[in-house]
PDB file of N, CA and C in Angstrom:
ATOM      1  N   UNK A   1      39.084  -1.141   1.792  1.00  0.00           N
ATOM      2  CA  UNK A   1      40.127  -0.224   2.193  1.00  0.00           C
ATOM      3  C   UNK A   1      41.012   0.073   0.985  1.00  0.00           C
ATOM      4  N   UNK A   2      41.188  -0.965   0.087  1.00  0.00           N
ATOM      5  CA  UNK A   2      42.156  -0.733  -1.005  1.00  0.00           C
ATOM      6  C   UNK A   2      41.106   0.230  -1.913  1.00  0.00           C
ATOM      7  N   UNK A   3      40.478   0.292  -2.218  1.00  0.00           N
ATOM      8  CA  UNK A   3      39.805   0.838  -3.461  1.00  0.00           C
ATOM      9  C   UNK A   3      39.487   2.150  -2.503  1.00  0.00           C
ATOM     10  N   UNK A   4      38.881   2.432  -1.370  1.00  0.00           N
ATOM     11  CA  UNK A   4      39.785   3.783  -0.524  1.00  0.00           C
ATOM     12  C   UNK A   4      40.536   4.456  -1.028  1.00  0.00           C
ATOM     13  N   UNK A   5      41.466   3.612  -1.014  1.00  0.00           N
ATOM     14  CA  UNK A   5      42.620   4.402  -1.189  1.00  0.00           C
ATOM     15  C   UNK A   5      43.488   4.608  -2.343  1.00  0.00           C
ATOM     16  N   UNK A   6      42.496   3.687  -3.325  1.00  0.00           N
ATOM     17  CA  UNK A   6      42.797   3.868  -4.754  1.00  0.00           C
ATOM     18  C   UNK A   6      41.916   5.078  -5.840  1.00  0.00           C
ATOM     19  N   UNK A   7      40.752   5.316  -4.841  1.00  0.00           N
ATOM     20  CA  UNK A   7      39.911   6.300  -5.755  1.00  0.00           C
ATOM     21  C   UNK A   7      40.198   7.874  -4.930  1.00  0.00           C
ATOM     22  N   UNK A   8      39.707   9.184  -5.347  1.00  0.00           N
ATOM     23  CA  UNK A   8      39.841  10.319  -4.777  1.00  0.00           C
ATOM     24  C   UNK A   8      38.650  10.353  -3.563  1.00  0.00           C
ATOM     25  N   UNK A   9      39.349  11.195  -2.767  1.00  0.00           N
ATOM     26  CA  UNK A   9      38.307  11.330  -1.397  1.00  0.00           C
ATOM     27  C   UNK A   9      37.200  12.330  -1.917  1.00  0.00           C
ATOM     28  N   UNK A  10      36.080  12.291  -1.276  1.00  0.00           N
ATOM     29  CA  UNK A  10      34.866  13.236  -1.239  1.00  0.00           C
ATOM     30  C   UNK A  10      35.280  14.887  -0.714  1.00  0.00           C
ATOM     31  N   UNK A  11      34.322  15.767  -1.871  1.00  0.00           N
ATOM     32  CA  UNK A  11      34.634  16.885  -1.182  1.00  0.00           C
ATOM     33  C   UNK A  11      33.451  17.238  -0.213  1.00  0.00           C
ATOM     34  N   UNK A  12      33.851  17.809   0.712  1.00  0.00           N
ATOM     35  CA  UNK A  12      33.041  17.952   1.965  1.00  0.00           C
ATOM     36  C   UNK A  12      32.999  17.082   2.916  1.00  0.00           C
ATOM     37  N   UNK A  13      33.810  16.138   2.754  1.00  0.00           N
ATOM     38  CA  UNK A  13      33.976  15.131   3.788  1.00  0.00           C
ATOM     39  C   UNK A  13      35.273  15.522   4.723  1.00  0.00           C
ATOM     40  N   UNK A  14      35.597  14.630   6.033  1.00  0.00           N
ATOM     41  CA  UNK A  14      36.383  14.795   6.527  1.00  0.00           C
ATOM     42  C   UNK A  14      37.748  14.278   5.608  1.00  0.00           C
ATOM     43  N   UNK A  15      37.850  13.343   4.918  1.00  0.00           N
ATOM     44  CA  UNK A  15      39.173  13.232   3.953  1.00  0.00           C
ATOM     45  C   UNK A  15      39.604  14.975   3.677  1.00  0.00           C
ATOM     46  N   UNK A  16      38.684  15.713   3.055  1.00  0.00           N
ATOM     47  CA  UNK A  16      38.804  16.769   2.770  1.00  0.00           C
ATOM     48  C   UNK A  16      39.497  17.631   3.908  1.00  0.00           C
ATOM     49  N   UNK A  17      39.040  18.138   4.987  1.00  0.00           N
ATOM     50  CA  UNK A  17      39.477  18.640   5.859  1.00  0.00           C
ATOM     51  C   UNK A  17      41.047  18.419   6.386  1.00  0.00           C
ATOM     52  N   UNK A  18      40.917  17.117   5.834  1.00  0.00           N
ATOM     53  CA  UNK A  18      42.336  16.203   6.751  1.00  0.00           C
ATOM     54  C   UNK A  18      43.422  16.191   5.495  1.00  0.00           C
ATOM     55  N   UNK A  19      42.833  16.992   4.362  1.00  0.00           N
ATOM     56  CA  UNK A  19      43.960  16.876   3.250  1.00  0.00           C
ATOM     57  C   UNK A  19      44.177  15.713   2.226  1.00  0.00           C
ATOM     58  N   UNK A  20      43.328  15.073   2.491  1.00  0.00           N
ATOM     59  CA  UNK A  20      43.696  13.437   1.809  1.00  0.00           C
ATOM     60  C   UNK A  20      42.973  13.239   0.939  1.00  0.00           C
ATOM     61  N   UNK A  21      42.214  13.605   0.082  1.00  0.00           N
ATOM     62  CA  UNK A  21      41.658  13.994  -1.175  1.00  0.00           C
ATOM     63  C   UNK A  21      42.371  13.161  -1.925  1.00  0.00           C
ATOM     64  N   UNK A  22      43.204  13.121  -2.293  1.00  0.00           N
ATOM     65  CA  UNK A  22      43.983  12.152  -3.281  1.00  0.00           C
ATOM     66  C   UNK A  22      43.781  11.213  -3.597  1.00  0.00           C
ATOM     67  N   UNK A  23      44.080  10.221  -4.916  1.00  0.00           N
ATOM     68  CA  UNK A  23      43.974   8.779  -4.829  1.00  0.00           C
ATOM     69  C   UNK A  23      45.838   8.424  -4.048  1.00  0.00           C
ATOM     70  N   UNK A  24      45.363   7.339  -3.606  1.00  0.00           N
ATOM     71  CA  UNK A  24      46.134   6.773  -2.456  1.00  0.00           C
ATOM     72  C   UNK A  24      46.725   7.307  -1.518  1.00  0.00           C
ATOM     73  N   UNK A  25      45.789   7.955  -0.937  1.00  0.00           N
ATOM     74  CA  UNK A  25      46.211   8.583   0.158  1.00  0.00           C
ATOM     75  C   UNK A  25      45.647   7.678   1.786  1.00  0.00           C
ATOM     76  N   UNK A  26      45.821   7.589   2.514  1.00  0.00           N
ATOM     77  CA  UNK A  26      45.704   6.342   3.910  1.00  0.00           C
ATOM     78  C   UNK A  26      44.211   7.328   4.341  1.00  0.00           C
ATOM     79  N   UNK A  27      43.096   7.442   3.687  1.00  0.00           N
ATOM     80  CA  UNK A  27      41.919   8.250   4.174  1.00  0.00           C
ATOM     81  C   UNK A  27      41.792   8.033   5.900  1.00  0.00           C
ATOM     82  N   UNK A  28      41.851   6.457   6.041  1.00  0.00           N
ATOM     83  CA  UNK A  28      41.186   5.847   7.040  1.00  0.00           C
ATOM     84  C   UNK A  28      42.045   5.942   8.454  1.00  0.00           C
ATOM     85  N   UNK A  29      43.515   6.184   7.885  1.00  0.00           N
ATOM     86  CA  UNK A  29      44.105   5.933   8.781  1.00  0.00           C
ATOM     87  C   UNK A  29      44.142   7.881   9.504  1.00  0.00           C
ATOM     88  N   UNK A  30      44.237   8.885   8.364  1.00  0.00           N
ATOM     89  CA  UNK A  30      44.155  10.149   8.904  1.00  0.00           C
ATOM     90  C   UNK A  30      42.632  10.429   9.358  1.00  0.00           C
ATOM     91  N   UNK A  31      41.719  10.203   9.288  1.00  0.00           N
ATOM     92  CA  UNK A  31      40.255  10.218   9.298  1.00  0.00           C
ATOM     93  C   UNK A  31      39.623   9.642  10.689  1.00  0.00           C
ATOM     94  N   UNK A  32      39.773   8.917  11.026  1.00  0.00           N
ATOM     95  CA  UNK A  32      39.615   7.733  11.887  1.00  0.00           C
ATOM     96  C   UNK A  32      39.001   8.580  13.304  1.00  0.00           C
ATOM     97  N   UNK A  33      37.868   8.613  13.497  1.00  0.00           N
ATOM     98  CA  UNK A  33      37.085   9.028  14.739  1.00  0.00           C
ATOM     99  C   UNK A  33      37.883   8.768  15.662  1.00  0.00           C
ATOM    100  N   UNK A  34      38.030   7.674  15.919  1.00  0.00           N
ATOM    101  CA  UNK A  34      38.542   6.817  17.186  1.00  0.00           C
ATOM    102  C   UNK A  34      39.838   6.599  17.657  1.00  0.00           C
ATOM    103  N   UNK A  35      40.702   6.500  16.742  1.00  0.00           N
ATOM    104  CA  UNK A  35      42.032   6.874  17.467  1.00  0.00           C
ATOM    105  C   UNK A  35      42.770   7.207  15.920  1.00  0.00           C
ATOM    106  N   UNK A  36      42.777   8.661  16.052  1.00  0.00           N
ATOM    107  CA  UNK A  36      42.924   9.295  14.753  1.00  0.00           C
ATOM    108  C   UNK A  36      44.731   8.777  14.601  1.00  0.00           C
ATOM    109  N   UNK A  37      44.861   8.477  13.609  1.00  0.00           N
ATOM    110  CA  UNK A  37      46.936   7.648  13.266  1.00  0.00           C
ATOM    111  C   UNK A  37      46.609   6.301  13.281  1.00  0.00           C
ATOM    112  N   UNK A  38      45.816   5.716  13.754  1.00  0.00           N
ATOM    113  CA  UNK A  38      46.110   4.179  14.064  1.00  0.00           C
ATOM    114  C   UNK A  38      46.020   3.638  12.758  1.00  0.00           C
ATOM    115  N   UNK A  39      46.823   3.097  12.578  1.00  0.00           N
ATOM    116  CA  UNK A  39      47.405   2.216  10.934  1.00  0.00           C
ATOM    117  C   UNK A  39      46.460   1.346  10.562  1.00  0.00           C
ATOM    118  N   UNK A  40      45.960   1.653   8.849  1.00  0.00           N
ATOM    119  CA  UNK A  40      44.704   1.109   8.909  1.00  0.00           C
ATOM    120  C   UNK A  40      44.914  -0.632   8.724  1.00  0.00           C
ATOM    121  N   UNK A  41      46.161  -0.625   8.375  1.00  0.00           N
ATOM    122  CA  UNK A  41      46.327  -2.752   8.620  1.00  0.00           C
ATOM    123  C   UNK A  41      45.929  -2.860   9.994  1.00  0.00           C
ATOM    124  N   UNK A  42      46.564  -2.149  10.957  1.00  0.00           N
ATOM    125  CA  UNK A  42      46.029  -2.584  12.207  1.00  0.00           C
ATOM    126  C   UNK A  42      44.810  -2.648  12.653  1.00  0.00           C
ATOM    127  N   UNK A  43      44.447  -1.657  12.053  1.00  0.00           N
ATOM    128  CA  UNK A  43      42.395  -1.582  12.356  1.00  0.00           C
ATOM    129  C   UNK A  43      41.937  -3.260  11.508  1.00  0.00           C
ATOM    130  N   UNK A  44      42.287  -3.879  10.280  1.00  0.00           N
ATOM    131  CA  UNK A  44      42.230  -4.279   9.616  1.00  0.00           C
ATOM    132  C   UNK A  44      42.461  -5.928  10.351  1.00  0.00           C
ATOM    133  N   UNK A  45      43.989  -5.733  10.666  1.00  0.00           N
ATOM    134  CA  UNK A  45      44.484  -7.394  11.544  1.00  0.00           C
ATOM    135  C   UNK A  45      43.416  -7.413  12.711  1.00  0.00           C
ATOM    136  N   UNK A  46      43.069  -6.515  13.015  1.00  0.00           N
ATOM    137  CA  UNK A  46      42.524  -6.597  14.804  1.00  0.00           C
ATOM    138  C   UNK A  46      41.190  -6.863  13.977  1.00  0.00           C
ATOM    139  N   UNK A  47      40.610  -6.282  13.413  1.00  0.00           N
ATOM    140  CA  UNK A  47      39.180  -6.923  12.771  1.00  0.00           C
ATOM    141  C   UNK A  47      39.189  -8.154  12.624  1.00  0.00           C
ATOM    142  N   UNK A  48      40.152  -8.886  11.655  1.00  0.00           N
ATOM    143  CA  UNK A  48      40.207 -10.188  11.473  1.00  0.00           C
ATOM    144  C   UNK A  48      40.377 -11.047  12.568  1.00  0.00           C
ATOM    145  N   UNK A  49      41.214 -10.888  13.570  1.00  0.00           N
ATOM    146  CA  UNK A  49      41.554 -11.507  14.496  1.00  0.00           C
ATOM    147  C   UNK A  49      40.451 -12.069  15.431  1.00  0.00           C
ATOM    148  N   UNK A  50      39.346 -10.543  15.298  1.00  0.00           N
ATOM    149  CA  UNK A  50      38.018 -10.812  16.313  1.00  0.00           C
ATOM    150  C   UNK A  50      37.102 -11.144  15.716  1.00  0.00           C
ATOM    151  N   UNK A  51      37.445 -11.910  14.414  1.00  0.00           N
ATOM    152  CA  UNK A  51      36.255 -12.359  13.627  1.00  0.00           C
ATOM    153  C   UNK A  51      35.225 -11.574  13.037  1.00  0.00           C
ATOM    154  N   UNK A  52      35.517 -10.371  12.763  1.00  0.00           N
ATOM    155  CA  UNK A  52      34.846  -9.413  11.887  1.00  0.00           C
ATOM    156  C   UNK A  52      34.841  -9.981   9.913  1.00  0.00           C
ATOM    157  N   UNK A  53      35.932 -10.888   9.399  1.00  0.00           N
ATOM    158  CA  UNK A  53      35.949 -10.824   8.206  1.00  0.00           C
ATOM    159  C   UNK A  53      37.038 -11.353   8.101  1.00  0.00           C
ATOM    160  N   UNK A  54      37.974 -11.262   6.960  1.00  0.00           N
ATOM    161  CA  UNK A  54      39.187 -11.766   6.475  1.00  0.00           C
ATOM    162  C   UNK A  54      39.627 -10.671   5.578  1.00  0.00           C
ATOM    163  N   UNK A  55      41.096 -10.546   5.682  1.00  0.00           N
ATOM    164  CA  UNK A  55      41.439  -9.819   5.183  1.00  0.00           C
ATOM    165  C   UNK A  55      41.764 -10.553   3.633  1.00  0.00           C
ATOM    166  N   UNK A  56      41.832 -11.322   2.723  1.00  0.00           N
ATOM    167  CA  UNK A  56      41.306 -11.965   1.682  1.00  0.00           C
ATOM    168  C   UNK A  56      40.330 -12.028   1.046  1.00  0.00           C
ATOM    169  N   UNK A  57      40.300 -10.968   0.243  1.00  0.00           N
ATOM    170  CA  UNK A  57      38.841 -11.218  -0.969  1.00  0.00           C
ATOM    171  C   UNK A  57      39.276 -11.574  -2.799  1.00  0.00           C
ATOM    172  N   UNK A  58      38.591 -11.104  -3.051  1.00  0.00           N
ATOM    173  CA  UNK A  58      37.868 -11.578  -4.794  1.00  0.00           C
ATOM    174  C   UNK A  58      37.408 -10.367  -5.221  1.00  0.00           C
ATOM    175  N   UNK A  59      37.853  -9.450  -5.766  1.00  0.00           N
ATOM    176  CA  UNK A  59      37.418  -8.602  -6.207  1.00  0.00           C
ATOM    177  C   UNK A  59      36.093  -9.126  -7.504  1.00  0.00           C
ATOM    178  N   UNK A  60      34.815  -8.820  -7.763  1.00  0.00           N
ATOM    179  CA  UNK A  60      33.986  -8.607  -8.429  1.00  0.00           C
ATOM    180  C   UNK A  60      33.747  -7.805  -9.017  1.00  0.00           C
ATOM    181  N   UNK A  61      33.860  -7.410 -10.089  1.00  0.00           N
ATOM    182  CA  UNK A  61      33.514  -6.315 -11.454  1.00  0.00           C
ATOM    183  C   UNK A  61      32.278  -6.343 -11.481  1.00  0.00           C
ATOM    184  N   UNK A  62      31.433  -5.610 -11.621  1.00  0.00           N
ATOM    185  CA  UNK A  62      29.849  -5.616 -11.739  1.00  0.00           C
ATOM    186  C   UNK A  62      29.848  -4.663 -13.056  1.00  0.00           C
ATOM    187  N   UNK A  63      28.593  -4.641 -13.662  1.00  0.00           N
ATOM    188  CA  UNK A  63      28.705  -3.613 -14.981  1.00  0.00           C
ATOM    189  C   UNK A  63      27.879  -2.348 -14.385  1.00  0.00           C
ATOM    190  N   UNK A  64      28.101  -1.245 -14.967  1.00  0.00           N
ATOM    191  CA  UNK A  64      27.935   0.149 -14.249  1.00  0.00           C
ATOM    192  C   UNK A  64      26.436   0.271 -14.574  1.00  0.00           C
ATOM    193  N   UNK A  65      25.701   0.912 -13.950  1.00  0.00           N
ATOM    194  CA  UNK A  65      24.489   1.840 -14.334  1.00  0.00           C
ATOM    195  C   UNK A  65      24.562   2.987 -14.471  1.00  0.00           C
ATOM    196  N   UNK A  66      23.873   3.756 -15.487  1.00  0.00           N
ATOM    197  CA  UNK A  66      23.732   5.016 -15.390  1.00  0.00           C
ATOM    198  C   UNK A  66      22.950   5.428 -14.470  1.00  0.00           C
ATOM    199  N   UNK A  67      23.643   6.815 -13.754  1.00  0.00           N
ATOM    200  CA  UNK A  67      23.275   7.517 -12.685  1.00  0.00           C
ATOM    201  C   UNK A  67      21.234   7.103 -12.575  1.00  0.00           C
ATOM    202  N   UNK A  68      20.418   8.144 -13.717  1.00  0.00           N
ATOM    203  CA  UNK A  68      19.574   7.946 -14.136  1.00  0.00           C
ATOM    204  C   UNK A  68      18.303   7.059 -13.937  1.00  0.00           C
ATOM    205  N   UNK A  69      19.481   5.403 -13.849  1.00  0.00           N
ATOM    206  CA  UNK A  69      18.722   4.057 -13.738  1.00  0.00           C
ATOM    207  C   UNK A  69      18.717   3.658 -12.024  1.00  0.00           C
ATOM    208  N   UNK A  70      19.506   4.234 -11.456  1.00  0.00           N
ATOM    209  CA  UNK A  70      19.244   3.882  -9.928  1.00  0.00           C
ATOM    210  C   UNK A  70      18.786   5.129  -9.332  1.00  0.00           C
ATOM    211  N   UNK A  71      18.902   6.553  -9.550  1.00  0.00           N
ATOM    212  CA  UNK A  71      18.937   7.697  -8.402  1.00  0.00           C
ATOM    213  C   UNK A  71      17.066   7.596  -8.988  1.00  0.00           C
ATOM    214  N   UNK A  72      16.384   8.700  -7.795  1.00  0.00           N
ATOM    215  CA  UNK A  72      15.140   9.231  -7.832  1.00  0.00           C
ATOM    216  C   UNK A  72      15.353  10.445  -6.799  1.00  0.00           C
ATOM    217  N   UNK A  73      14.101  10.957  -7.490  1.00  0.00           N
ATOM    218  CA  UNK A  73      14.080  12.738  -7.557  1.00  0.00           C
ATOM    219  C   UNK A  73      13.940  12.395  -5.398  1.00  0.00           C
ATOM    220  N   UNK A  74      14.459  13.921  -5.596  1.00  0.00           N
ATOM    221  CA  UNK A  74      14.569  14.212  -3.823  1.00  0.00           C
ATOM    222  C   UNK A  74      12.906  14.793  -3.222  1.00  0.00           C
ATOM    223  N   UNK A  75      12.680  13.956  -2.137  1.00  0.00           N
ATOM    224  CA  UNK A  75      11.073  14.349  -1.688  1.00  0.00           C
ATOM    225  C   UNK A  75      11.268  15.922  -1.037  1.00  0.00           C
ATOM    226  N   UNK A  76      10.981  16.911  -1.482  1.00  0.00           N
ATOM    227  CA  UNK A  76      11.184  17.803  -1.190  1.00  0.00           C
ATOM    228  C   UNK A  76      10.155  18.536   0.239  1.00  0.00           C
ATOM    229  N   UNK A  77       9.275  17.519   0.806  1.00  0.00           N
ATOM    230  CA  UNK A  77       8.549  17.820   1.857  1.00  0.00           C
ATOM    231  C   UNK A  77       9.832  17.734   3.648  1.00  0.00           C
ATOM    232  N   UNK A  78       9.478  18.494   3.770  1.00  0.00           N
ATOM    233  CA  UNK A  78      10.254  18.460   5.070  1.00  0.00           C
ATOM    234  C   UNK A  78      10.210  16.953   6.187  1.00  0.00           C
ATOM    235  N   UNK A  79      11.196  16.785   6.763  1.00  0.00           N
ATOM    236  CA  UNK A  79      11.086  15.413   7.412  1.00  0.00           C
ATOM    237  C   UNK A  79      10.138  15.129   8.402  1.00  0.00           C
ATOM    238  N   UNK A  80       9.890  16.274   8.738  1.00  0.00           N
ATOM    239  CA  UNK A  80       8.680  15.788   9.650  1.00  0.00           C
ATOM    240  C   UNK A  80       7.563  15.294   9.262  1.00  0.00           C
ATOM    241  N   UNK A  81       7.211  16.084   8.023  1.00  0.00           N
ATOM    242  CA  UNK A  81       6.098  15.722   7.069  1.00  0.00           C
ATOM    243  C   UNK A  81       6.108  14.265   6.551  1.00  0.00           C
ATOM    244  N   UNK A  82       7.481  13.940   6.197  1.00  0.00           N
ATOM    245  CA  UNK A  82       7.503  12.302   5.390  1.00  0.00           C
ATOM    246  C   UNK A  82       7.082  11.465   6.435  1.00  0.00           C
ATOM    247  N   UNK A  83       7.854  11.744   7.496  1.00  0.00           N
ATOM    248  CA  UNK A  83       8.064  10.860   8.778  1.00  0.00           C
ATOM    249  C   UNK A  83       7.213  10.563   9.898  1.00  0.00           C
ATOM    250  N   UNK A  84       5.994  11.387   9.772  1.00  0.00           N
ATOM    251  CA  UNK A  84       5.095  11.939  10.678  1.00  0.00           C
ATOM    252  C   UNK A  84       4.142  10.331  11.153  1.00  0.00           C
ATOM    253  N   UNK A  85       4.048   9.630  10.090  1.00  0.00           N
ATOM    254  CA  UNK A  85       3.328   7.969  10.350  1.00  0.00           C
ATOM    255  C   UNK A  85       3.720   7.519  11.034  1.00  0.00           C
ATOM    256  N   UNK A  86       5.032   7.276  11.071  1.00  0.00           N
ATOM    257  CA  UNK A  86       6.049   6.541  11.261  1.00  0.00           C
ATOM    258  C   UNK A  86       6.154   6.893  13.148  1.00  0.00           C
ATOM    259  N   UNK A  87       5.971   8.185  13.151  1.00  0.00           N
ATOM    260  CA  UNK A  87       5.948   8.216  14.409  1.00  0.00           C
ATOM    261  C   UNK A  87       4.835   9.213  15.464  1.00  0.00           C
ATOM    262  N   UNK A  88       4.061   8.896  14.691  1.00  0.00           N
ATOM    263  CA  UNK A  88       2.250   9.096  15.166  1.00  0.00           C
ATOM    264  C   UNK A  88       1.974   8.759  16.627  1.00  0.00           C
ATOM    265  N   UNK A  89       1.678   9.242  17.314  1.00  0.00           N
ATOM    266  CA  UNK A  89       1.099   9.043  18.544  1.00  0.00           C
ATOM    267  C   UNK A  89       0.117   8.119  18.677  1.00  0.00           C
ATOM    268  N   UNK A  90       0.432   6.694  19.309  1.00  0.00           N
ATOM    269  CA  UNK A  90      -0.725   5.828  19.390  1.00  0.00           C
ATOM    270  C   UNK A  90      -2.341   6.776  20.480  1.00  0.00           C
ATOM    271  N   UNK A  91      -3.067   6.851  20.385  1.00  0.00           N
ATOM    272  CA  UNK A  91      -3.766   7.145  21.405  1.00  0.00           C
ATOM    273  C   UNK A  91      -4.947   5.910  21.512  1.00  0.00           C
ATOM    274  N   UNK A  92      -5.592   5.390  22.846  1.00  0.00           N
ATOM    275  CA  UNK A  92      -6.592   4.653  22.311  1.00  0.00           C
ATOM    276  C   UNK A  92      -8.244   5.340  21.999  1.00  0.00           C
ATOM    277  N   UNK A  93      -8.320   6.337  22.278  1.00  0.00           N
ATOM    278  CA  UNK A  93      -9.405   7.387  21.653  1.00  0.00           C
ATOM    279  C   UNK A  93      -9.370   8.431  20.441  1.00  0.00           C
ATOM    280  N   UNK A  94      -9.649   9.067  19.284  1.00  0.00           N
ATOM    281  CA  UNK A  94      -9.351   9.812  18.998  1.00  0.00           C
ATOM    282  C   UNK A  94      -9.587  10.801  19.966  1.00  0.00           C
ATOM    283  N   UNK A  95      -9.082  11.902  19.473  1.00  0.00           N
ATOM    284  CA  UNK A  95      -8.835  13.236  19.791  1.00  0.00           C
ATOM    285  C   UNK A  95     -10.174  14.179  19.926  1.00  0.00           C
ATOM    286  N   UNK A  96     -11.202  13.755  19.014  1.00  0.00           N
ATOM    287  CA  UNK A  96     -12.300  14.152  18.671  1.00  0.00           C
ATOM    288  C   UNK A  96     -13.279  14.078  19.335  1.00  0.00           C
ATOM    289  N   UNK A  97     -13.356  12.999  20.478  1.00  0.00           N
ATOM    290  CA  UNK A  97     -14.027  11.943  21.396  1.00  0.00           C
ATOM    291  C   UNK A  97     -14.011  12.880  22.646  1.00  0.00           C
ATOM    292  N   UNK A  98     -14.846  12.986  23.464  1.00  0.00           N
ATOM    293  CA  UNK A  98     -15.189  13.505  24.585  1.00  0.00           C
ATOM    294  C   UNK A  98     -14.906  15.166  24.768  1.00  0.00           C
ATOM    295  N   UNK A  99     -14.993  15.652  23.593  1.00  0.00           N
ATOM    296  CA  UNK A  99     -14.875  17.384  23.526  1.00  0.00           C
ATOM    297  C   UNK A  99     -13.512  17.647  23.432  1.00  0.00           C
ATOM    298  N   UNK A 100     -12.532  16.820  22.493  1.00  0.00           N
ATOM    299  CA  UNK A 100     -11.104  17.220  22.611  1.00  0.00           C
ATOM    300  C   UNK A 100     -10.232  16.420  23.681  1.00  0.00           C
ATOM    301  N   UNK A 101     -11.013  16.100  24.454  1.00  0.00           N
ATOM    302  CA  UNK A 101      -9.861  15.531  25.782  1.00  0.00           C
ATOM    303  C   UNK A 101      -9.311  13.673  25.482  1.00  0.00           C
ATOM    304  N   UNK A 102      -9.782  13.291  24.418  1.00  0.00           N
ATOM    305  CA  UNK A 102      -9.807  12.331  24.122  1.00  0.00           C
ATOM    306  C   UNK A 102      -9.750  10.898  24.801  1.00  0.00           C
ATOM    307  N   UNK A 103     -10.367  10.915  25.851  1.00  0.00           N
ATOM    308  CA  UNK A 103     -11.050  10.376  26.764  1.00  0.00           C
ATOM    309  C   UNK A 103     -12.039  10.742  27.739  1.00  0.00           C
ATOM    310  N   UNK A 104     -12.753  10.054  28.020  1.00  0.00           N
ATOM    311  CA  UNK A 104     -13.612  10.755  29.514  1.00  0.00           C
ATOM    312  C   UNK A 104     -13.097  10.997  30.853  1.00  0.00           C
ATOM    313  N   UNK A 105     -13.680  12.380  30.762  1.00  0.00           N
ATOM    314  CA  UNK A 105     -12.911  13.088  32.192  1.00  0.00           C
ATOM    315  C   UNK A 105     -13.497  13.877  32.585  1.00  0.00           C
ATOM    316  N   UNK A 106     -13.978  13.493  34.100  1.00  0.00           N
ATOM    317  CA  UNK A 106     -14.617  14.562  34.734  1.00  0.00           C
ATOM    318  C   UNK A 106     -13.821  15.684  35.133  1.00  0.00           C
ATOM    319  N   UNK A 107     -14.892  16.822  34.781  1.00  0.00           N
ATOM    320  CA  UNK A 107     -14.548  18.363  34.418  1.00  0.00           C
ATOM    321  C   UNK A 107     -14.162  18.631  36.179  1.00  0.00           C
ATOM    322  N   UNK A 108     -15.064  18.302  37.060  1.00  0.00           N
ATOM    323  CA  UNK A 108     -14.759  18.530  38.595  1.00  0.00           C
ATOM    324  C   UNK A 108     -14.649  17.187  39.257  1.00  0.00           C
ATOM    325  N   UNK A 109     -13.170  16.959  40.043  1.00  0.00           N
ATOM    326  CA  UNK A 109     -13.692  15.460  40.755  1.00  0.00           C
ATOM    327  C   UNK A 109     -13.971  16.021  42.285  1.00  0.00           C
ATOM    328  N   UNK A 110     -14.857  15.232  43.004  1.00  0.00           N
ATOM    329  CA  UNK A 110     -15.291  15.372  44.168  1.00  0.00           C
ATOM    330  C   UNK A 110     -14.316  14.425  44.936  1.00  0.00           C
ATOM    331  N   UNK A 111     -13.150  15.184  45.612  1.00  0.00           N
ATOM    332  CA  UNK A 111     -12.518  13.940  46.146  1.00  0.00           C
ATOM    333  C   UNK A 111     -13.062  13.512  47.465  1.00  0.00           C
ATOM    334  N   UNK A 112     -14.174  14.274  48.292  1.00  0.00           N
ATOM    335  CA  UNK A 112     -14.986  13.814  49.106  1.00  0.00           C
ATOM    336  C   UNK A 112     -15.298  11.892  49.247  1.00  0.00           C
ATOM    337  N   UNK A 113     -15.825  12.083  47.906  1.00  0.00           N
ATOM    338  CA  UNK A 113     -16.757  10.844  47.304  1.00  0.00           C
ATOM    339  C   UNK A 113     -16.038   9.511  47.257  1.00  0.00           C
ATOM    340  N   UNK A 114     -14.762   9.887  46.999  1.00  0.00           N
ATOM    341  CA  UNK A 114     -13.956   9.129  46.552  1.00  0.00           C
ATOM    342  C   UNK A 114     -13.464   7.976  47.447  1.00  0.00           C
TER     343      UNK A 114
END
């Protein structure tokens, strides 16, 4: 939340919309889906309280990467295309199997017989 509100907000984000672009500006507290004003210590105490975390840390410095060394190029195939495995239709026949119908199926049933 501190470094929030210590760096500038995103453009195209809701910070943006809501004016708060700025460094130190309360992003979270004007932003806030859920009960838009509510003070972000309070979002913050009530977290702690229900055992979400502590409001006490350690800040860690890490050394930077260039953009370069972590990003990769954008898959430019549409999502259905990437995603299409992922959510493939199990069938237990192919498709190919019994003239397309991908199982056996009589063309006329005789419900006489039956």
């Amino acid at each position: 939340m501190d470094k929030a509100r210590e760096t500038a907000g995103i453009q195209g984000s809701k910070a943006e919309e809501k004016h708060v672009l700025e460094c130190g500006k309360r992003k979270f507290e004007v932003c806030s889906a859920g009960w838009p004003g509510l003070s972000e210590e309070t979002q913050l105490n009530v977290g702690e309280i229900i055992g979400l975390g502590t409001r006490k840390y350690k800040l860690v410095l890490v050394a930077e990467k260039k953009l370069q060394d972590i990003a990769f190029p954008p898959d430019p195939r549409p999502a259905g295309v990437r995603f299409q495995h992922l959510y493939a239709k199990l069938h237990p026949y192919p498709y190919e199997r019994y003239e397309g119908k991908g199982f056996l199926r009589e063309n006329k049933v005789d419900l006489k017989t039956c």
